[in-house]
C-alpha atoms as a PDB file:
ATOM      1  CA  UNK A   1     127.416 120.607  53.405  1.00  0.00           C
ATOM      2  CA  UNK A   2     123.915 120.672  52.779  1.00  0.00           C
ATOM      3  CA  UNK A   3     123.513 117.196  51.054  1.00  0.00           C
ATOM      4  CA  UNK A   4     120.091 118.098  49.559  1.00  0.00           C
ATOM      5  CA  UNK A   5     120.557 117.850  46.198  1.00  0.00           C
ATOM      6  CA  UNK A   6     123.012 117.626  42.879  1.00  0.00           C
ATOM      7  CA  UNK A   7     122.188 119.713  39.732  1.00  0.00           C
ATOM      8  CA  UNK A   8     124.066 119.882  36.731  1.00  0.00           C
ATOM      9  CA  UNK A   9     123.298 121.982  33.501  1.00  0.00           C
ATOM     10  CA  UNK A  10     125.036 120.933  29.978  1.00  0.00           C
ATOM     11  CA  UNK A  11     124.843 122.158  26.367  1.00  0.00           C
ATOM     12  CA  UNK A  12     124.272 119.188  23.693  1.00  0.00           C
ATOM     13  CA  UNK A  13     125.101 120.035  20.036  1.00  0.00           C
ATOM     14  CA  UNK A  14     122.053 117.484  19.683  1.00  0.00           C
ATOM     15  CA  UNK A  15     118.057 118.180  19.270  1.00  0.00           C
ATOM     16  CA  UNK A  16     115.713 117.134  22.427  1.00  0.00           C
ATOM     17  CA  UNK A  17     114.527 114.036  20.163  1.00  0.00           C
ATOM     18  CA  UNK A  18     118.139 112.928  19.863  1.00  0.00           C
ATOM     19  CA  UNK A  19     118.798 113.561  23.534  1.00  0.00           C
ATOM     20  CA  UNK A  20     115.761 112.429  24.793  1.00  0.00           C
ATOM     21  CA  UNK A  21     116.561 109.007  23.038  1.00  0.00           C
ATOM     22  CA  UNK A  22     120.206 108.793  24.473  1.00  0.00           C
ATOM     23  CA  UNK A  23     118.599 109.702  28.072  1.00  0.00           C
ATOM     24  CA  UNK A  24     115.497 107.153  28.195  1.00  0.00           C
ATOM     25  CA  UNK A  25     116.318 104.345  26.057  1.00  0.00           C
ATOM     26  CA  UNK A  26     118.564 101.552  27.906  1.00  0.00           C
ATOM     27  CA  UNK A  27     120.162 100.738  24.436  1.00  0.00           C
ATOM     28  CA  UNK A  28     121.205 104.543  24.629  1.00  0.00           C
ATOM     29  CA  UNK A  29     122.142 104.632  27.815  1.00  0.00           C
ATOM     30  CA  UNK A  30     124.319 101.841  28.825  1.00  0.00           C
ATOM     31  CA  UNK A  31     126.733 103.722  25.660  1.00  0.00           C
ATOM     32  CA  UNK A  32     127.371 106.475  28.701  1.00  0.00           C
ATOM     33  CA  UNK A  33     126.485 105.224  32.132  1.00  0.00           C
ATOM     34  CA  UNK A  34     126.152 101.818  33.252  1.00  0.00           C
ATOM     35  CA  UNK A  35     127.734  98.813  31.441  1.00  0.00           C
ATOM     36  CA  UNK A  36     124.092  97.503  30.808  1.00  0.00           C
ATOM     37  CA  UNK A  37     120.348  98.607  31.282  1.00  0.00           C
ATOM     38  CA  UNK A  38     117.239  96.833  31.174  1.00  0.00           C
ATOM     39  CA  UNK A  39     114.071  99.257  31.732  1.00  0.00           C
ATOM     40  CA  UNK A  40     111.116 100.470  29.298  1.00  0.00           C
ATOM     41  CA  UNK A  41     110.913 104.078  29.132  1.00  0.00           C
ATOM     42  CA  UNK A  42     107.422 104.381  30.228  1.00  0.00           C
ATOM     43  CA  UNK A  43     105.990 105.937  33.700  1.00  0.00           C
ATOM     44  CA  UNK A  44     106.321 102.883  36.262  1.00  0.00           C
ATOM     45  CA  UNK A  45     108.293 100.701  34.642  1.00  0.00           C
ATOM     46  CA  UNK A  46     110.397  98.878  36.939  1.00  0.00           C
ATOM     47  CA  UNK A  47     114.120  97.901  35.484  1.00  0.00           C
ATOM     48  CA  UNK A  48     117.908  97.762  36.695  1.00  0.00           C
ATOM     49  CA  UNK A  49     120.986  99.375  35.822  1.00  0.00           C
ATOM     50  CA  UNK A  50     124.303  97.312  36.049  1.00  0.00           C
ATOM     51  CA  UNK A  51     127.539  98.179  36.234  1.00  0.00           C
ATOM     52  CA  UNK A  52     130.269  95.070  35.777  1.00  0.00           C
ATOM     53  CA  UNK A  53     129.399  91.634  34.498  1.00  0.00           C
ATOM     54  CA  UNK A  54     125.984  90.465  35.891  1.00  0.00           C
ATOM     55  CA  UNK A  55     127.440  86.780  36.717  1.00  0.00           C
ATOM     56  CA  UNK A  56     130.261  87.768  38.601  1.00  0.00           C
ATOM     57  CA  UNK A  57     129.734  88.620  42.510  1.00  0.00           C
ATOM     58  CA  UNK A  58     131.116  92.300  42.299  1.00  0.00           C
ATOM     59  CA  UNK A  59     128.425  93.329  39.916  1.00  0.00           C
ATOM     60  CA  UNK A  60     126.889  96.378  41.017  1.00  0.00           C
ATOM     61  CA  UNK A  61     123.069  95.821  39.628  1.00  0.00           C
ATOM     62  CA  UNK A  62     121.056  98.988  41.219  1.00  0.00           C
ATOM     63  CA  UNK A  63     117.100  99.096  40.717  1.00  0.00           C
ATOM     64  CA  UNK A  64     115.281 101.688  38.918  1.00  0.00           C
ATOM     65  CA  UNK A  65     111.526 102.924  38.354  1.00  0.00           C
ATOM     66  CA  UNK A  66     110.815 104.925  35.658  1.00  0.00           C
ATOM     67  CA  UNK A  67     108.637 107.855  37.563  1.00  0.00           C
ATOM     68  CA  UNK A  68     107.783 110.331  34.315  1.00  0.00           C
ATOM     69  CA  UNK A  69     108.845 110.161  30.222  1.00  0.00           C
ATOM     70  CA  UNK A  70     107.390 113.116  28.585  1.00  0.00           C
ATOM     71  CA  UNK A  71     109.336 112.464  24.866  1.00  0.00           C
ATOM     72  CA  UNK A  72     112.028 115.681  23.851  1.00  0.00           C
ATOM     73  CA  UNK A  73     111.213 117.555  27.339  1.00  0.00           C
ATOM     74  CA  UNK A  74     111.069 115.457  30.510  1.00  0.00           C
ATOM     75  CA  UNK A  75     112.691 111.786  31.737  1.00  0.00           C
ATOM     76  CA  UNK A  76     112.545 110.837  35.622  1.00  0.00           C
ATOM     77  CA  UNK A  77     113.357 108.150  37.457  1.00  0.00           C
ATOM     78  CA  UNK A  78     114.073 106.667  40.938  1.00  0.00           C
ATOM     79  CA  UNK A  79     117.118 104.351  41.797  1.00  0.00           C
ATOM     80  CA  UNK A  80     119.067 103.160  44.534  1.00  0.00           C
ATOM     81  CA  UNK A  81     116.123 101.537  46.515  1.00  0.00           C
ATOM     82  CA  UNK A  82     116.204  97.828  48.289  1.00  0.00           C
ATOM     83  CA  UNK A  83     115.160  95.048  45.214  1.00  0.00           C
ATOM     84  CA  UNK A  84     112.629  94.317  47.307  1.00  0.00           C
ATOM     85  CA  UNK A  85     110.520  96.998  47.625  1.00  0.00           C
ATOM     86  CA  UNK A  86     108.707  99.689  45.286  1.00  0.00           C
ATOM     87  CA  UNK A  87     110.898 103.041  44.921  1.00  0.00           C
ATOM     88  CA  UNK A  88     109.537 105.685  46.818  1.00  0.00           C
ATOM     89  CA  UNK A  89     110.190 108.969  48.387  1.00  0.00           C
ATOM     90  CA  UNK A  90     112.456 107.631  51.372  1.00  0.00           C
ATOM     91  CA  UNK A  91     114.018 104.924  50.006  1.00  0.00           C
ATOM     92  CA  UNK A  92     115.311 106.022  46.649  1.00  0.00           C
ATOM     93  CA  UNK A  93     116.972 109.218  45.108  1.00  0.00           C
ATOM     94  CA  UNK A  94     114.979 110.519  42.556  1.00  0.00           C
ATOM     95  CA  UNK A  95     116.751 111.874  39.115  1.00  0.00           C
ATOM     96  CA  UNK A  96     115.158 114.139  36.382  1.00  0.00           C
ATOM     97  CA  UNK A  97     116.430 115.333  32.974  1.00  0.00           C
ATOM     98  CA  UNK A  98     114.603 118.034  31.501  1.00  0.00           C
ATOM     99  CA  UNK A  99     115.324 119.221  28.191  1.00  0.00           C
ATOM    100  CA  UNK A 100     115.324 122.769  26.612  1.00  0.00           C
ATOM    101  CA  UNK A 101     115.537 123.452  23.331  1.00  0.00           C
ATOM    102  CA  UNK A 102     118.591 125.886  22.533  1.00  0.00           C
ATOM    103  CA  UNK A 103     119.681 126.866  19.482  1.00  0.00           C
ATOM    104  CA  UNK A 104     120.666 124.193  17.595  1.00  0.00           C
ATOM    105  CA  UNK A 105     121.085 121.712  20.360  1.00  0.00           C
ATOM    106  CA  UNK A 106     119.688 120.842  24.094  1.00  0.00           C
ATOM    107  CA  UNK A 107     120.522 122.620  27.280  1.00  0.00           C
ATOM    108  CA  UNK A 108     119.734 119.551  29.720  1.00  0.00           C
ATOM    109  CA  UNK A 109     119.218 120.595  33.295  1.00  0.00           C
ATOM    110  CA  UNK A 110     119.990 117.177  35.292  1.00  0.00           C
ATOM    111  CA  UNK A 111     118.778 117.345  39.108  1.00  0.00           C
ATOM    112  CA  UNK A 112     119.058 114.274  41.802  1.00  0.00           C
ATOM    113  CA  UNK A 113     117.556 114.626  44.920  1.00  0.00           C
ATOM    114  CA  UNK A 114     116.486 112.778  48.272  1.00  0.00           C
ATOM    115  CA  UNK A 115     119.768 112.440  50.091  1.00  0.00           C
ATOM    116  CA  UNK A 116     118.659 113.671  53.288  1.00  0.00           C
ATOM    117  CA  UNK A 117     115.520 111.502  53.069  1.00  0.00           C
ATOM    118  CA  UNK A 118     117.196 107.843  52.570  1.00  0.00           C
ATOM    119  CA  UNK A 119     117.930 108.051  56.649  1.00  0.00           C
ATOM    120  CA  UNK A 120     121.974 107.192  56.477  1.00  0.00           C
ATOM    121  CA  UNK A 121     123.801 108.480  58.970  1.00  0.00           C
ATOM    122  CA  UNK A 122     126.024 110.966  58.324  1.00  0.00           C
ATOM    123  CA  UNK A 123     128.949 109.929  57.625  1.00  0.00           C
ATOM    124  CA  UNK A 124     127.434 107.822  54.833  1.00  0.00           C
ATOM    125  CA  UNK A 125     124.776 110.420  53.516  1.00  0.00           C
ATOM    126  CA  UNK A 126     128.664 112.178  52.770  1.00  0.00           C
ATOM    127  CA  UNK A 127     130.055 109.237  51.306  1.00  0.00           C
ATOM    128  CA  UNK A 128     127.125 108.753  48.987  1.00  0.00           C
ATOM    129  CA  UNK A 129     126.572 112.186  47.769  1.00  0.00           C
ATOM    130  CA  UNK A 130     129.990 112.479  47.095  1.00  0.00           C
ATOM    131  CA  UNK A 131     129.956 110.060  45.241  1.00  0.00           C
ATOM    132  CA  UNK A 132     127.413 110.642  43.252  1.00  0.00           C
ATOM    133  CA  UNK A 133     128.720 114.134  42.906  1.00  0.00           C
ATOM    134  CA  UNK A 134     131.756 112.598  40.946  1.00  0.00           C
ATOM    135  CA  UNK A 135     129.454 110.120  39.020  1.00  0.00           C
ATOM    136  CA  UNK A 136     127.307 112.705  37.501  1.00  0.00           C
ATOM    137  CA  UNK A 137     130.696 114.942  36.670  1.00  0.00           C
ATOM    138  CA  UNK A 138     131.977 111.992  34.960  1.00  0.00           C
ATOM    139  CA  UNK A 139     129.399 110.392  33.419  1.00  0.00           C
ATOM    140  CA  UNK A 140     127.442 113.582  31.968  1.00  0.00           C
ATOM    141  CA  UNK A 141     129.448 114.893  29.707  1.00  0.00           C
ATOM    142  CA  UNK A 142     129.823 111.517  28.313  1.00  0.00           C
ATOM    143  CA  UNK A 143     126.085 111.825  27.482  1.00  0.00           C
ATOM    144  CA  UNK A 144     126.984 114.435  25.706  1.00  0.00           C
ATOM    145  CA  UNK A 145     129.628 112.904  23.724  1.00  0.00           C
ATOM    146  CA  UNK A 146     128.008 110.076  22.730  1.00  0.00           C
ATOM    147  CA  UNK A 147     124.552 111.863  21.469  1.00  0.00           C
ATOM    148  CA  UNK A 148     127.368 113.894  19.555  1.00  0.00           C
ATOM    149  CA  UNK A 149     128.491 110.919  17.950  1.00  0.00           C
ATOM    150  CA  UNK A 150     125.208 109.383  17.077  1.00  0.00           C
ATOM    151  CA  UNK A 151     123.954 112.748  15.446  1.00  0.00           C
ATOM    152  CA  UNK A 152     127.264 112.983  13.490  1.00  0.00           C
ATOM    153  CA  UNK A 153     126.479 109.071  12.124  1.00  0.00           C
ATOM    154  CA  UNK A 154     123.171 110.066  10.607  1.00  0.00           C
END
Protein backbone atom coordinates (compact mmCIF):
# COMPACT_ATOMS: atom_id res chain seq x y z
CA UNK A 1 0.00 0.00 0.00
CA UNK A 2 1.26 3.17 -1.01
CA UNK A 3 0.15 5.31 2.05
CA UNK A 4 0.59 8.62 0.16
CA UNK A 5 -2.52 10.01 0.18
CA UNK A 6 -6.62 9.74 0.67
CA UNK A 7 -8.98 11.45 -1.86
CA UNK A 8 -12.52 11.38 -1.86
CA UNK A 9 -14.99 13.08 -4.40
CA UNK A 10 -18.85 13.72 -3.31
CA UNK A 11 -21.90 15.38 -4.91
CA UNK A 12 -23.76 18.00 -2.47
CA UNK A 13 -27.36 18.94 -3.45
CA UNK A 14 -25.98 22.31 -1.81
CA UNK A 15 -24.31 25.60 -3.53
CA UNK A 16 -20.35 26.20 -2.80
CA UNK A 17 -21.54 29.16 -0.35
CA UNK A 18 -23.61 26.65 1.60
CA UNK A 19 -20.83 24.08 1.53
CA UNK A 20 -18.14 26.24 1.98
CA UNK A 21 -19.90 27.39 5.30
CA UNK A 22 -20.54 23.74 6.57
CA UNK A 23 -16.67 22.99 5.66
CA UNK A 24 -14.86 26.16 7.34
CA UNK A 25 -16.98 27.32 10.03
CA UNK A 26 -16.43 25.30 13.47
CA UNK A 27 -20.19 25.97 14.31
CA UNK A 28 -20.73 23.99 10.93
CA UNK A 29 -18.49 21.58 11.41
CA UNK A 30 -18.62 20.04 14.75
CA UNK A 31 -22.66 19.16 13.23
CA UNK A 32 -20.50 16.36 11.05
CA UNK A 33 -17.05 15.68 12.38
CA UNK A 34 -15.77 16.31 15.69
CA UNK A 35 -18.00 16.74 18.80
CA UNK A 36 -16.61 20.40 19.07
CA UNK A 37 -14.33 22.92 17.11
CA UNK A 38 -12.74 26.00 18.01
CA UNK A 39 -10.74 27.66 14.93
CA UNK A 40 -11.36 30.99 12.77
CA UNK A 41 -11.56 30.26 9.23
CA UNK A 42 -8.84 32.49 8.17
CA UNK A 43 -5.20 31.48 6.66
CA UNK A 44 -3.04 30.74 9.95
CA UNK A 45 -5.34 30.53 12.38
CA UNK A 46 -4.38 28.14 14.90
CA UNK A 47 -7.49 26.09 16.63
CA UNK A 48 -8.40 22.41 17.85
CA UNK A 49 -10.80 19.90 16.99
CA UNK A 50 -12.22 17.62 19.84
CA UNK A 51 -13.77 14.64 19.85
CA UNK A 52 -15.43 13.48 23.48
CA UNK A 53 -15.92 15.76 26.44
CA UNK A 54 -12.92 18.17 26.84
CA UNK A 55 -12.80 17.56 30.84
CA UNK A 56 -12.68 14.02 30.79
CA UNK A 57 -9.10 12.25 30.24
CA UNK A 58 -10.15 10.23 27.03
CA UNK A 59 -10.86 13.36 25.11
CA UNK A 60 -9.26 13.24 21.90
CA UNK A 61 -8.46 17.22 21.33
CA UNK A 62 -6.20 17.21 17.93
CA UNK A 63 -4.60 20.68 16.78
CA UNK A 64 -5.32 22.38 13.64
CA UNK A 65 -3.93 25.41 11.44
CA UNK A 66 -5.96 26.81 9.06
CA UNK A 67 -3.34 26.84 5.88
CA UNK A 68 -5.79 28.52 2.95
CA UNK A 69 -9.83 29.77 2.97
CA UNK A 70 -10.62 30.99 -0.41
CA UNK A 71 -14.77 31.45 0.33
CA UNK A 72 -17.17 28.89 -2.19
CA UNK A 73 -13.85 27.29 -3.84
CA UNK A 74 -10.97 26.37 -1.53
CA UNK A 75 -10.59 25.41 2.53
CA UNK A 76 -7.14 23.82 3.81
CA UNK A 77 -5.87 22.95 6.78
CA UNK A 78 -3.19 21.00 8.75
CA UNK A 79 -3.92 18.70 11.84
CA UNK A 80 -2.52 16.04 13.76
CA UNK A 81 0.76 17.88 14.77
CA UNK A 82 2.40 17.92 18.54
CA UNK A 83 0.43 21.08 20.64
CA UNK A 84 3.56 22.29 20.91
CA UNK A 85 4.80 23.14 17.83
CA UNK A 86 3.61 25.08 14.55
CA UNK A 87 2.02 22.57 11.84
CA UNK A 88 4.22 22.01 9.15
CA UNK A 89 5.08 19.79 6.31
CA UNK A 90 6.53 16.78 8.48
CA UNK A 91 4.68 16.93 11.34
CA UNK A 92 1.09 17.27 10.27
CA UNK A 93 -1.22 15.83 7.46
CA UNK A 94 -2.44 18.40 5.44
CA UNK A 95 -6.36 18.33 4.23
CA UNK A 96 -7.98 20.40 1.37
CA UNK A 97 -11.61 20.77 0.20
CA UNK A 98 -12.05 22.28 -3.02
CA UNK A 99 -15.31 23.04 -4.31
CA UNK A 100 -16.82 22.88 -7.89
CA UNK A 101 -19.77 24.19 -8.83
CA UNK A 102 -22.13 21.43 -10.47
CA UNK A 103 -25.35 21.82 -11.45
CA UNK A 104 -27.35 22.69 -8.83
CA UNK A 105 -25.09 21.62 -6.05
CA UNK A 106 -21.13 21.10 -5.19
CA UNK A 107 -18.91 18.33 -6.36
CA UNK A 108 -16.28 18.57 -3.36
CA UNK A 109 -13.00 16.90 -4.13
CA UNK A 110 -11.54 16.18 -0.44
CA UNK A 111 -7.65 15.19 -0.52
CA UNK A 112 -5.35 14.43 2.78
CA UNK A 113 -1.93 13.99 2.38
CA UNK A 114 1.58 13.66 4.23
CA UNK A 115 1.46 10.15 5.58
CA UNK A 116 4.71 9.10 4.44
CA UNK A 117 6.24 12.37 5.71
CA UNK A 118 5.11 12.24 9.60
CA UNK A 119 8.22 9.52 10.00
CA UNK A 120 6.03 6.52 11.84
CA UNK A 121 7.16 3.42 11.32
CA UNK A 122 5.36 1.25 9.42
CA UNK A 123 3.30 -0.51 11.09
CA UNK A 124 1.78 2.71 12.45
CA UNK A 125 1.91 4.86 9.14
CA UNK A 126 -0.81 1.57 8.36
CA UNK A 127 -2.65 1.97 11.39
CA UNK A 128 -3.11 5.67 10.88
CA UNK A 129 -4.02 5.82 7.31
CA UNK A 130 -6.37 3.28 7.83
CA UNK A 131 -7.83 4.90 9.95
CA UNK A 132 -8.25 7.83 8.55
CA UNK A 133 -9.37 5.99 5.48
CA UNK A 134 -12.55 4.91 7.53
CA UNK A 135 -12.90 8.44 9.13
CA UNK A 136 -13.21 10.27 5.95
CA UNK A 137 -15.77 7.31 4.57
CA UNK A 138 -17.76 7.93 7.56
CA UNK A 139 -17.68 11.25 8.28
CA UNK A 140 -18.06 12.73 4.57
CA UNK A 141 -21.08 11.87 3.59
CA UNK A 142 -22.32 13.18 6.79
CA UNK A 143 -21.12 16.58 5.46
CA UNK A 144 -23.22 16.04 2.99
CA UNK A 145 -26.21 15.29 4.93
CA UNK A 146 -26.10 17.88 7.14
CA UNK A 147 -25.49 20.87 4.42
CA UNK A 148 -28.66 18.99 2.98
CA UNK A 149 -30.48 19.68 5.96
CA UNK A 150 -29.47 23.23 6.52
CA UNK A 151 -30.37 24.17 2.80
CA UNK A 152 -33.76 22.39 3.21
CA UNK A 153 -34.35 24.78 6.63
CA UNK A 154 -34.00 27.99 4.68
Amino acid sequence: MEHGSIERTLYIDATPEVVYEVISNPTHVKQWWPDDADFASTPGAVGELIWGDRTTPDAQIVPLTVVDAQPHTLFSFRWIHPADEPAAAGNSLFVTFELTPSGAGTTVRMTETGFREMGWEIAVLDKEYHEHIEGWDHFLPQLGEYAQRLVARR
